[in-house]
C-alpha atoms as a PDB file:
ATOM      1  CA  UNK A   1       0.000   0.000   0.000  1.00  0.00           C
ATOM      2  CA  UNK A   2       1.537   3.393  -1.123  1.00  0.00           C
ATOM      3  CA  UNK A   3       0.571   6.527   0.886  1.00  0.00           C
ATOM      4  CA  UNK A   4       2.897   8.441  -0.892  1.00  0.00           C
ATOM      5  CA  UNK A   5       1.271  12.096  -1.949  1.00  0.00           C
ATOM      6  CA  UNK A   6      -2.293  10.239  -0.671  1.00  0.00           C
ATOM      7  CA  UNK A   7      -4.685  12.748   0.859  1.00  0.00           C
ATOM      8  CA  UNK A   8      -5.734  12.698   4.454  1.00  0.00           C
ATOM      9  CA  UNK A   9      -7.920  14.882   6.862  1.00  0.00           C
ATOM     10  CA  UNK A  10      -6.731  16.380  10.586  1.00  0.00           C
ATOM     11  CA  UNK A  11      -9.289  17.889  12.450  1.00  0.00           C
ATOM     12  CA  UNK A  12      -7.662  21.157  13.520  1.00  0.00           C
ATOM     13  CA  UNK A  13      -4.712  21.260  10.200  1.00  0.00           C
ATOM     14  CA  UNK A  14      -7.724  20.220   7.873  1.00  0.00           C
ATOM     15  CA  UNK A  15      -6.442  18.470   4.129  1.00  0.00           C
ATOM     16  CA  UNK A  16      -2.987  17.602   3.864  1.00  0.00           C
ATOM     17  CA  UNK A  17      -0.595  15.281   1.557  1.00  0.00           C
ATOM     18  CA  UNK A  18       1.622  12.632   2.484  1.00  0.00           C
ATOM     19  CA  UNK A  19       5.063  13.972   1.805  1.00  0.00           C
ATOM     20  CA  UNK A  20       7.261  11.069   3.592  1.00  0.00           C
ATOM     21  CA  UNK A  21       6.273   8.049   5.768  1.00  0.00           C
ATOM     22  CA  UNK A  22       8.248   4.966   6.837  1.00  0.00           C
ATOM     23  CA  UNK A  23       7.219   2.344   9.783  1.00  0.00           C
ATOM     24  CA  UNK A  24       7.029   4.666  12.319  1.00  0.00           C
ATOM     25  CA  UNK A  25       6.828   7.706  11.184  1.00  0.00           C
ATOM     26  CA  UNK A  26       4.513  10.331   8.796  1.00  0.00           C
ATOM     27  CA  UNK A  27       5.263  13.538   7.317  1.00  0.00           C
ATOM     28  CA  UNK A  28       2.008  15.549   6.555  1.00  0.00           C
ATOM     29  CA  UNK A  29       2.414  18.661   4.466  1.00  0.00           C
ATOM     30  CA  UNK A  30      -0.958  21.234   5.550  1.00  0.00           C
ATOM     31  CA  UNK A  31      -1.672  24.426   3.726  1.00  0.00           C
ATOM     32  CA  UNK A  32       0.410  25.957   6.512  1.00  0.00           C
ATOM     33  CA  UNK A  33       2.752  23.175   8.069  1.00  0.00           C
ATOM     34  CA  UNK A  34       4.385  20.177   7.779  1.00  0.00           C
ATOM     35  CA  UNK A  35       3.695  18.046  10.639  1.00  0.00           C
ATOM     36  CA  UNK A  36       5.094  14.954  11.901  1.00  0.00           C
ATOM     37  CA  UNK A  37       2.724  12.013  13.283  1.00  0.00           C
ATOM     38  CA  UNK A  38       3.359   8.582  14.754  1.00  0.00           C
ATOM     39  CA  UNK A  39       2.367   5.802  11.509  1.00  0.00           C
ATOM     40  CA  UNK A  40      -0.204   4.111  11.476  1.00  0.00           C
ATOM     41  CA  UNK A  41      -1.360   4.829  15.116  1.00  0.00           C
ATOM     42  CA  UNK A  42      -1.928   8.508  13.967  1.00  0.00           C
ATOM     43  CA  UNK A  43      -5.232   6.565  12.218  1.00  0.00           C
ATOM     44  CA  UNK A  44      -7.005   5.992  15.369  1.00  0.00           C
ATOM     45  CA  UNK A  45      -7.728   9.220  16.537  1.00  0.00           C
ATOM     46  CA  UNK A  46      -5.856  11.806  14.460  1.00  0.00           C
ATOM     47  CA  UNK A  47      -5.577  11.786  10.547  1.00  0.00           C
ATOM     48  CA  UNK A  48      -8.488  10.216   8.539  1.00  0.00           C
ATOM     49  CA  UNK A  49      -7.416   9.056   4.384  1.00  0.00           C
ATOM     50  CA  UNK A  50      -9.319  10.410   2.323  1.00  0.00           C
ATOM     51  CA  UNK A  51     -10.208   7.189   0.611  1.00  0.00           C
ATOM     52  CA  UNK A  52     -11.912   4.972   2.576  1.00  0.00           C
ATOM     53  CA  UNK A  53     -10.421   1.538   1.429  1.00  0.00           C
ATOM     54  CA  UNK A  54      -7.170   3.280   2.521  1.00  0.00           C
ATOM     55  CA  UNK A  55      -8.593   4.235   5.735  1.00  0.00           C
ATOM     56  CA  UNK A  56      -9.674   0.427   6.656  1.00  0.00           C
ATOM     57  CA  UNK A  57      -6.869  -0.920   5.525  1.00  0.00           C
ATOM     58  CA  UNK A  58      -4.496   0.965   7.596  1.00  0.00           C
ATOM     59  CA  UNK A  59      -6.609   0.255  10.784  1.00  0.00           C
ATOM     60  CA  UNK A  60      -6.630  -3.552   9.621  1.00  0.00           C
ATOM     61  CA  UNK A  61      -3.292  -3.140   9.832  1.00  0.00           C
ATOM     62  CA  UNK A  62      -3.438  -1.609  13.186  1.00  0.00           C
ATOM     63  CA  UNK A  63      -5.664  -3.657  14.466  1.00  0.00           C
ATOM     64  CA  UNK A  64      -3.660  -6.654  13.219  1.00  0.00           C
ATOM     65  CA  UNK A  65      -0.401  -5.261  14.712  1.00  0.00           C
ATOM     66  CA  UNK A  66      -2.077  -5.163  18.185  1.00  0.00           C
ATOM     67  CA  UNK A  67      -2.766  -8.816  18.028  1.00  0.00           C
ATOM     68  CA  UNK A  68       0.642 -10.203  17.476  1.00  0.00           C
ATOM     69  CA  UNK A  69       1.764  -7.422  19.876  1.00  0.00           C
ATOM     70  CA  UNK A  70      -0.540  -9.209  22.647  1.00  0.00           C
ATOM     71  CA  UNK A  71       0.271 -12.341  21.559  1.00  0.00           C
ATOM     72  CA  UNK A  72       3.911 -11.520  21.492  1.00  0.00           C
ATOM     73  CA  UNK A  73       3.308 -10.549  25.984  1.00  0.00           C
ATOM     74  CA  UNK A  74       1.362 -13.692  26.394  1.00  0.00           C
ATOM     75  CA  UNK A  75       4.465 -15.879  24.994  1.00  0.00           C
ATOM     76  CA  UNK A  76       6.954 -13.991  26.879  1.00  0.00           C
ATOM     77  CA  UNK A  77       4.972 -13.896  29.834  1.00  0.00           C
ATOM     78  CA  UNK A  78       4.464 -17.733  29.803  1.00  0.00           C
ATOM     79  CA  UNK A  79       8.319 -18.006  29.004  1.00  0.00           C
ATOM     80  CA  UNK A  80       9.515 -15.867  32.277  1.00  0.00           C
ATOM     81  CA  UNK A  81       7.159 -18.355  34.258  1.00  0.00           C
ATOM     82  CA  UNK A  82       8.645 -20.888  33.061  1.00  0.00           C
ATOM     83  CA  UNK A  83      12.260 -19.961  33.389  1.00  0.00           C
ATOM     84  CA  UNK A  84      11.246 -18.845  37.135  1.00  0.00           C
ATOM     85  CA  UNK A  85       9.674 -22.667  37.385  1.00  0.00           C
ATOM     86  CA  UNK A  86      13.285 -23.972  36.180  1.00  0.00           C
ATOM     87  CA  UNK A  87      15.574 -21.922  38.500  1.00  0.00           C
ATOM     88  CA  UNK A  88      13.553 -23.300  41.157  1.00  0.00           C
ATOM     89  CA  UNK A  89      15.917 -26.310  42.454  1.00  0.00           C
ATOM     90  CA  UNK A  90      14.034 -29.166  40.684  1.00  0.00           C
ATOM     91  CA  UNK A  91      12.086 -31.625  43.116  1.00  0.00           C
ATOM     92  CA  UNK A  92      11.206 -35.094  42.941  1.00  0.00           C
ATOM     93  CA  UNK A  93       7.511 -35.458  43.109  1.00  0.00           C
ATOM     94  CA  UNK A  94       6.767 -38.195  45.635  1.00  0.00           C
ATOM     95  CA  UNK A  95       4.368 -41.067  44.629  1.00  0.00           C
ATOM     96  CA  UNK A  96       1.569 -39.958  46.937  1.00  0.00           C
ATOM     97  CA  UNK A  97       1.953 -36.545  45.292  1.00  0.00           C
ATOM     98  CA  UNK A  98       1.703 -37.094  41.903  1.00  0.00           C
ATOM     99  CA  UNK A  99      -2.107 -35.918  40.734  1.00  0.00           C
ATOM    100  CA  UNK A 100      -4.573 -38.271  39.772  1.00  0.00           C
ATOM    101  CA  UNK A 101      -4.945 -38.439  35.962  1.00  0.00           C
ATOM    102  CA  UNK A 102      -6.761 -35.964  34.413  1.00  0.00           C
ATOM    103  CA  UNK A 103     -10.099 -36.742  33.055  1.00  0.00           C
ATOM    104  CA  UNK A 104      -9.566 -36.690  29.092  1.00  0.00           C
ATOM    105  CA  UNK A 105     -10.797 -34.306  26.823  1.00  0.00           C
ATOM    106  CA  UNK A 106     -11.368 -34.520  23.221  1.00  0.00           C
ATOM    107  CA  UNK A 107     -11.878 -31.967  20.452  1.00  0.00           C
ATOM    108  CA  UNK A 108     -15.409 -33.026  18.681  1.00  0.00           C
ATOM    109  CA  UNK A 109     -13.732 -33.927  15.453  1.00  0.00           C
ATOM    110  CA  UNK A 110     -11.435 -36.871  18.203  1.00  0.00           C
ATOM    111  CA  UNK A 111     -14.159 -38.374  19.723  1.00  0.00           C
ATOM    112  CA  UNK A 112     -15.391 -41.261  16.948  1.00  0.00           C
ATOM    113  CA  UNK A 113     -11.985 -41.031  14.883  1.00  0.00           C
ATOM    114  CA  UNK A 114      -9.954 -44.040  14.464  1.00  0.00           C
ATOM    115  CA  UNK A 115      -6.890 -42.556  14.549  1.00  0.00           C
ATOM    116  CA  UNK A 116      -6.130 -39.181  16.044  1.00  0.00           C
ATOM    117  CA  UNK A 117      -4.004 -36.717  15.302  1.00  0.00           C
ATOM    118  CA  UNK A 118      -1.350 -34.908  17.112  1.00  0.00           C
ATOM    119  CA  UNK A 119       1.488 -31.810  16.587  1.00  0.00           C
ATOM    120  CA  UNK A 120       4.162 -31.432  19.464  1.00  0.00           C
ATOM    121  CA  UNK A 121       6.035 -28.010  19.759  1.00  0.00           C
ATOM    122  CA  UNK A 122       9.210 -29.707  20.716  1.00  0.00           C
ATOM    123  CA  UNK A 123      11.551 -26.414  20.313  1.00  0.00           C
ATOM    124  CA  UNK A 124      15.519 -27.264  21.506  1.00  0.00           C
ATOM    125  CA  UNK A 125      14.562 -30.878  22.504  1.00  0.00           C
ATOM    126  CA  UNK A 126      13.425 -31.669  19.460  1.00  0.00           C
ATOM    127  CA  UNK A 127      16.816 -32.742  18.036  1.00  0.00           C
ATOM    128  CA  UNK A 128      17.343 -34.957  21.411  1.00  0.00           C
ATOM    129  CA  UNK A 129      13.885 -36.521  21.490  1.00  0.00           C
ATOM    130  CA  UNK A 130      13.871 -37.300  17.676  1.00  0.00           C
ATOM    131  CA  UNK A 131      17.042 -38.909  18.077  1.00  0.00           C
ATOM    132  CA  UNK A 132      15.774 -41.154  20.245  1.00  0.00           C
ATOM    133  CA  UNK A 133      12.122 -41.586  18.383  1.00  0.00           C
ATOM    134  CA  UNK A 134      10.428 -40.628  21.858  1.00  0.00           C
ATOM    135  CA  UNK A 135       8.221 -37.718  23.409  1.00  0.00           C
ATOM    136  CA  UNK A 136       8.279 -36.766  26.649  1.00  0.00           C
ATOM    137  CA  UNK A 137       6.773 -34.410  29.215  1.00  0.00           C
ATOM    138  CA  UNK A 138       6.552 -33.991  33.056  1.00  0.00           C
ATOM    139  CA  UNK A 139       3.328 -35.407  35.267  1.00  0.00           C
ATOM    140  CA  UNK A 140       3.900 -31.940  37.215  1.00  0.00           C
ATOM    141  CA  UNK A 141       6.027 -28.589  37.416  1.00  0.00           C
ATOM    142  CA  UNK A 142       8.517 -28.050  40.519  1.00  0.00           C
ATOM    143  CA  UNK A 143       5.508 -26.789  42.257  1.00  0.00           C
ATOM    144  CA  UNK A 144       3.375 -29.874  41.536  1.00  0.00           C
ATOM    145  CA  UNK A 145       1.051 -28.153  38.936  1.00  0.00           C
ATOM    146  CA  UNK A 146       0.132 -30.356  36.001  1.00  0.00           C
ATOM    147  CA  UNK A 147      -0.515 -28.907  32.411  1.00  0.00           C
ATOM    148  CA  UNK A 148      -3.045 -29.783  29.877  1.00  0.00           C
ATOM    149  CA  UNK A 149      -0.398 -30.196  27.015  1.00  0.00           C
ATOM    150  CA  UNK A 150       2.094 -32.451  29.017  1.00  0.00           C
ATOM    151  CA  UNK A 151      -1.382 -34.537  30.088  1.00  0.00           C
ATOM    152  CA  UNK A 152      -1.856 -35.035  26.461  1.00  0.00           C
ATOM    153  CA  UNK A 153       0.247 -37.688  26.369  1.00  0.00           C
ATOM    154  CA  UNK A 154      -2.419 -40.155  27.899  1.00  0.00           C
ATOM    155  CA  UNK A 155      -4.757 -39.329  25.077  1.00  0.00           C
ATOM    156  CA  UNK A 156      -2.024 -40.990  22.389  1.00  0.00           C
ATOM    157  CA  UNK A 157      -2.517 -44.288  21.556  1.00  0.00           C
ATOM    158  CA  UNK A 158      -0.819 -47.211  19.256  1.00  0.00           C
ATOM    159  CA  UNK A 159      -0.833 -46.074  15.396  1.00  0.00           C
ATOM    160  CA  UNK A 160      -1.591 -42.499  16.057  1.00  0.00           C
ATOM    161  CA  UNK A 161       0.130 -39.718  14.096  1.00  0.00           C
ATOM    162  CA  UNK A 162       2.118 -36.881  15.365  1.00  0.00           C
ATOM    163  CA  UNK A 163       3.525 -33.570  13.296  1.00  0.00           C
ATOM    164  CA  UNK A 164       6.644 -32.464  14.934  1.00  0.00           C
ATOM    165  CA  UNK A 165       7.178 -29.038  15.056  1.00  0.00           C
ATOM    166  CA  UNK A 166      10.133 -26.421  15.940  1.00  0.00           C
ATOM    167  CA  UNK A 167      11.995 -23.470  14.951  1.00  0.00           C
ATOM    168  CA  UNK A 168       8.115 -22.387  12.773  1.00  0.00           C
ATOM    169  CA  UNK A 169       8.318 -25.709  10.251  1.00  0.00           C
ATOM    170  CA  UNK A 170       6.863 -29.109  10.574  1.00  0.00           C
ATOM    171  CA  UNK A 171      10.127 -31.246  10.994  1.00  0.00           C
ATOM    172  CA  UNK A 172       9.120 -34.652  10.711  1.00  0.00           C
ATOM    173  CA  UNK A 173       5.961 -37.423  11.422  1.00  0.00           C
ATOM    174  CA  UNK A 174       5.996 -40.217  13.134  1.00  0.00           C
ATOM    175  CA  UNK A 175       3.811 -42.966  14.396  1.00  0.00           C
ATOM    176  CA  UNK A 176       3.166 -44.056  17.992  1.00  0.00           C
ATOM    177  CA  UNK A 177       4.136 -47.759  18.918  1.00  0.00           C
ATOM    178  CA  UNK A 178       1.858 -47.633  22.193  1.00  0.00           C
ATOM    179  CA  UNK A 179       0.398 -45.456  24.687  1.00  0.00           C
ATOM    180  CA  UNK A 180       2.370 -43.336  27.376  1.00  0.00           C
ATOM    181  CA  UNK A 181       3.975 -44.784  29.917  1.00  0.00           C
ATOM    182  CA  UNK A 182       5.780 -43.600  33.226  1.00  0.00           C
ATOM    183  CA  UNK A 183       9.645 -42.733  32.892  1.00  0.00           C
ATOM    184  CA  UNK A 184      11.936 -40.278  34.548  1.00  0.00           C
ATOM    185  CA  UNK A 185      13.420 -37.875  32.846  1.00  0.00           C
ATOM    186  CA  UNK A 186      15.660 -39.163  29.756  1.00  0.00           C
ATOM    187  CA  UNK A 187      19.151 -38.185  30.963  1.00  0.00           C
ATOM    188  CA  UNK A 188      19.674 -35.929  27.126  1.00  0.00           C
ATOM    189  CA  UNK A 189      17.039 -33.934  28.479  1.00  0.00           C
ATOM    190  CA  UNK A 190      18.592 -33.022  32.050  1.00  0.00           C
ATOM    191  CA  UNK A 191      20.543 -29.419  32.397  1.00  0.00           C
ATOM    192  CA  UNK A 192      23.887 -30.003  33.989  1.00  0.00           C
ATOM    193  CA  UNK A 193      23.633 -29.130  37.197  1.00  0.00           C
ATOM    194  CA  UNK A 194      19.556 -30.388  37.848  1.00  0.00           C
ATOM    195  CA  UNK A 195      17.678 -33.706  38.317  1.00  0.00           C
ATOM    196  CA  UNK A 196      15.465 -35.121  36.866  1.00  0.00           C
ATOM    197  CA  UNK A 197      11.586 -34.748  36.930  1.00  0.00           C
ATOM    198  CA  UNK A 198       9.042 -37.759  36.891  1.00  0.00           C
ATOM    199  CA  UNK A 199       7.389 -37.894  33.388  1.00  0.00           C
ATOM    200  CA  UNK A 200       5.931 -39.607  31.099  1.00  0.00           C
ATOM    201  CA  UNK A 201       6.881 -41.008  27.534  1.00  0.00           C
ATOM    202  CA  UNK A 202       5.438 -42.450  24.198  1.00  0.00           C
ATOM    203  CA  UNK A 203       7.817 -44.296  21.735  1.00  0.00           C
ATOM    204  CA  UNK A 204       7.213 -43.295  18.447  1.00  0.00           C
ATOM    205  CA  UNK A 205       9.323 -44.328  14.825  1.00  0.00           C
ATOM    206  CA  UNK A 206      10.252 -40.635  13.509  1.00  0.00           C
ATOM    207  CA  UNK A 207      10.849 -40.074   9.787  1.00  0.00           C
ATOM    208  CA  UNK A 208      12.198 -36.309   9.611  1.00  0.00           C
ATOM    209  CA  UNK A 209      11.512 -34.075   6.497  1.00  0.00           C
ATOM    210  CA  UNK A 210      14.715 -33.616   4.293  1.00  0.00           C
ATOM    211  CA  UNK A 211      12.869 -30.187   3.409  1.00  0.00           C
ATOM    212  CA  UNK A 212      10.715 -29.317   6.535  1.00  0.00           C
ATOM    213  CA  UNK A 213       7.413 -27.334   6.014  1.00  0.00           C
ATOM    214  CA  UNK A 214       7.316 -23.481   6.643  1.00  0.00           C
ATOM    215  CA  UNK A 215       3.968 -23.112   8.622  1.00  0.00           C
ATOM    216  CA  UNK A 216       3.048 -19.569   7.898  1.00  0.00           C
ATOM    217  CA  UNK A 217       3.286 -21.190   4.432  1.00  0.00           C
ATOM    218  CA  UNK A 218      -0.644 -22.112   5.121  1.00  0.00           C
ATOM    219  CA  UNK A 219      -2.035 -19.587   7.268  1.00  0.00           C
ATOM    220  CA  UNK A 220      -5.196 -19.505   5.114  1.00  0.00           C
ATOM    221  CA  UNK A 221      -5.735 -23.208   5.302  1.00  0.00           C
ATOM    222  CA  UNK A 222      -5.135 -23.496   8.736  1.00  0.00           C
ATOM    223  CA  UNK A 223      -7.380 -20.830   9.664  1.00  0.00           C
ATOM    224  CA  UNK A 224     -10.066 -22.063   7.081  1.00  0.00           C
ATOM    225  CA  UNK A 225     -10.447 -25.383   9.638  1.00  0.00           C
ATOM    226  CA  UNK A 226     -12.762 -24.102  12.310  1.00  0.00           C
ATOM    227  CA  UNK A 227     -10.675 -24.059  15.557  1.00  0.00           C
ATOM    228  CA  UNK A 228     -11.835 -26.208  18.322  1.00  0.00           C
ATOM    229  CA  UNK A 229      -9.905 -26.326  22.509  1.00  0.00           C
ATOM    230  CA  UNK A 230      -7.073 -27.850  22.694  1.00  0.00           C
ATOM    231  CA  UNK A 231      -6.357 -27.183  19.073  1.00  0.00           C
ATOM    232  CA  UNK A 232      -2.408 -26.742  18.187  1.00  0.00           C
ATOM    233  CA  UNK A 233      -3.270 -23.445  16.488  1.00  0.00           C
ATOM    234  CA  UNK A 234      -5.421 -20.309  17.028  1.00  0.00           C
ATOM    235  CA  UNK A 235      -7.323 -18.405  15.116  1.00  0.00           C
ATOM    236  CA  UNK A 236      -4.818 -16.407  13.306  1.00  0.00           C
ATOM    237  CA  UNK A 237      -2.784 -19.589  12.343  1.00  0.00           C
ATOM    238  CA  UNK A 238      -0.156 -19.269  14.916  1.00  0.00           C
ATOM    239  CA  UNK A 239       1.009 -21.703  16.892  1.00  0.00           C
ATOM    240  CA  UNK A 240      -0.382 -22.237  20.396  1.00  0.00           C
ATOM    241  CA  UNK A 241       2.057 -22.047  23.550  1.00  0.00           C
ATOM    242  CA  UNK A 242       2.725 -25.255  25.309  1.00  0.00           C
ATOM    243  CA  UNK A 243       3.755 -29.167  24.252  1.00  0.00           C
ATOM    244  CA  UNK A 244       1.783 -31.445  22.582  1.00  0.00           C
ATOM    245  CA  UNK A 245      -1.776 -30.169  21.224  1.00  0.00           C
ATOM    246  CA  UNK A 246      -4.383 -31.892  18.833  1.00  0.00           C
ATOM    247  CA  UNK A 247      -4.661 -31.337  14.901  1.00  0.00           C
ATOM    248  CA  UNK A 248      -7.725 -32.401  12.855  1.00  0.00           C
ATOM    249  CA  UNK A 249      -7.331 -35.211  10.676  1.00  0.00           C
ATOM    250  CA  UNK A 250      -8.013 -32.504   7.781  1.00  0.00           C
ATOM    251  CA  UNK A 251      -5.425 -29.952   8.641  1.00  0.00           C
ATOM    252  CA  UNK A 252      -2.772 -33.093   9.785  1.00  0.00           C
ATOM    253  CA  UNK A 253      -3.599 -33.502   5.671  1.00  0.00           C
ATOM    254  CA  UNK A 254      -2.863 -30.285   4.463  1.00  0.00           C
ATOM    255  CA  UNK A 255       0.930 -30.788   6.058  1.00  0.00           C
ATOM    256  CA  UNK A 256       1.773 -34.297   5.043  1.00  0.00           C
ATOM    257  CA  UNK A 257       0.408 -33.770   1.498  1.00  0.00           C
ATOM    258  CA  UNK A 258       2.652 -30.853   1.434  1.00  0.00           C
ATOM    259  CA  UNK A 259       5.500 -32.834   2.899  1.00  0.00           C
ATOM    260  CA  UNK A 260       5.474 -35.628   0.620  1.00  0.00           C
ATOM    261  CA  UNK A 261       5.576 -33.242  -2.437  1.00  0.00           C
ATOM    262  CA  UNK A 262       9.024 -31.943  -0.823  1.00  0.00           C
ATOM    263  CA  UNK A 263       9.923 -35.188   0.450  1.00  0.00           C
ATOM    264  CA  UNK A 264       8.764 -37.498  -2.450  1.00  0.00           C
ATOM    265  CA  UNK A 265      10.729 -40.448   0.057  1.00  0.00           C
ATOM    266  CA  UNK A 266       7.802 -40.208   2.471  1.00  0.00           C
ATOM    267  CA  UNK A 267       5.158 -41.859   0.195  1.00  0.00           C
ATOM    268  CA  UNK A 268       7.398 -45.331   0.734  1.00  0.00           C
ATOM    269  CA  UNK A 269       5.502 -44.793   4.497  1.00  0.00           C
ATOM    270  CA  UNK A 270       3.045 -47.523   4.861  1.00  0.00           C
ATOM    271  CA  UNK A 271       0.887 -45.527   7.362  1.00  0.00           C
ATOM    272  CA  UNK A 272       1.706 -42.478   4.920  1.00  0.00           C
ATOM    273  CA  UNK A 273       0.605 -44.120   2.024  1.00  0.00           C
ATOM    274  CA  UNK A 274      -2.767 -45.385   3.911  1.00  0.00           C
ATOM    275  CA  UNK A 275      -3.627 -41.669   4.540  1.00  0.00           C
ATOM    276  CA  UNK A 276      -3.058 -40.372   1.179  1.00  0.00           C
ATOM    277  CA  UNK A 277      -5.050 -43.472  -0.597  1.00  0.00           C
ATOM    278  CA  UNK A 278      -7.861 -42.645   2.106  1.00  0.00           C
ATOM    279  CA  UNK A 279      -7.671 -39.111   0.995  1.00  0.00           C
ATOM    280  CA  UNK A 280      -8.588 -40.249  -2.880  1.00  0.00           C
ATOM    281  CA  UNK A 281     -11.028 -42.102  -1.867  1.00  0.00           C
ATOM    282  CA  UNK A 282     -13.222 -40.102   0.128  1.00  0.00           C
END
């Protein structure tokens, strides 16, 4: 969009033109005056463009700006927490502490499927975990708290599939070989200098993407899928904070489809090559 020598009203300057502008900043030239604003926040309360597709476009942008900013707090918010939660001298959570299991809960489209899927936000362990074809997350934080995407494990089960995500692309896809199970924390996992948390882990056979799949790649798809709790992303196609979140079957689609065009190797996948035929024949 190019405001350059675009018209636009103040309410005390009156009709001026757009001499200069750059993401900050806005030079308006008035009859009188050239006057300096703040761009595009100027738009809420100060300058109006003259024509109107302008106008909403600029406070889309606004408008859009604010979300990522408040999305951008929420993530660092929930990161400070949990750094505070991991310079807290890590303690062993005694077998009469640990919580009862959580009563499961399924997004609508989980509840009669077959086979469920799954994407894990595995960020600097993914390298570790893949490695060793497992997941794994702690029953409870140093304070004894559980959290709905470390529980998430207990809703996996044998032949499920799982999207692995980190660093923004879908890195790989593997099948589980069985439901979760109890185990301490693998000793890859442990900063020098801690111990080890109880957890739990699923073994599952990881086959990484030679080319991995840029996510923002399919914003519009992903936010075409109507977004349900628990879902791995919102409803601006970003990525949800936490561990290990469902995917609908459809979306789970959208990604391996897209991987296997990359990655023609993939289609050799048995469990692969059953989605895909599925696919055709619905």
């Amino acid at each position: 969009m190019d405001l350059l020598n675009k018209k636009v009203k103040h309410e005390t300057f009156g009709m001026g033109t757009v001499q200069s502008y750059d993401t900050e900043y806005m030079m308006i030239d008035f009859q009188d005056r050239a006057v300096k604003f703040q761009y595009p926040d100027a738009f809420k309360s100060f300058l109006t463009a003259e024509d109107a597709d302008i106008q909403a476009a600029i406070l889309e942008k606004i408008e859009k700006a604010q979300e990522e900013l408040e999305e951008r707090k929420a993530l660092e918010e929930e990161a400070v927490r949990a750094k505070k939660l991991e310079e807290v001298k890590a303690k062993d959570v005694r077998t009469d502490e640990i919580p009862d299991v959580p009563q499961k809960t399924y997004p609508a489209y989980c509840k009669d499927s077959e086979k469920r899927f799954f994407y894990v936000f595995q960020g600097l362990t993914y390298e570790r975990e893949s490695n060793g074809n497992y997941l794994w997350a702690p029953i409870a934080n140093s304070e004894g708290r559980t959290q709905h995407h470390w529980d998430r494990l207990l809703d996996v089960r044998e032949g499920d599939i799982i999207l692995h995500g980190y660093e923004g692309r879908v890195q790989a896809v593997s099948i589980a070989k069985g439901e979760a199970y109890d185990c301490d924390q693998p000793e890859e996992l442990i900063e020098e200098g801690e111990s080890g948390q109880k957890g739990r882990r699923i073994d599952s056979d990881y086959t990484p993407f030679q080319i991995p799949i840029e996510t923002d790649d399919f914003i519009d798809e992903i936010i075409s899928f109507p977004v349900e709790k628990y879902d791995a992303f919102n409803k601006r196609g970003k990525g949800n904070a936490g561990y290990l979140f469902y995917i609908s079957c459809e979306l789970a689609k959208v990604f391996i489809e897209a991987a296997v065009k990359a990655n023609p190797y993939l289609a050799d996948e048995d469990y692969i090559q059953d989605l895909l035929q599925a696919d055709e024949d619905n």
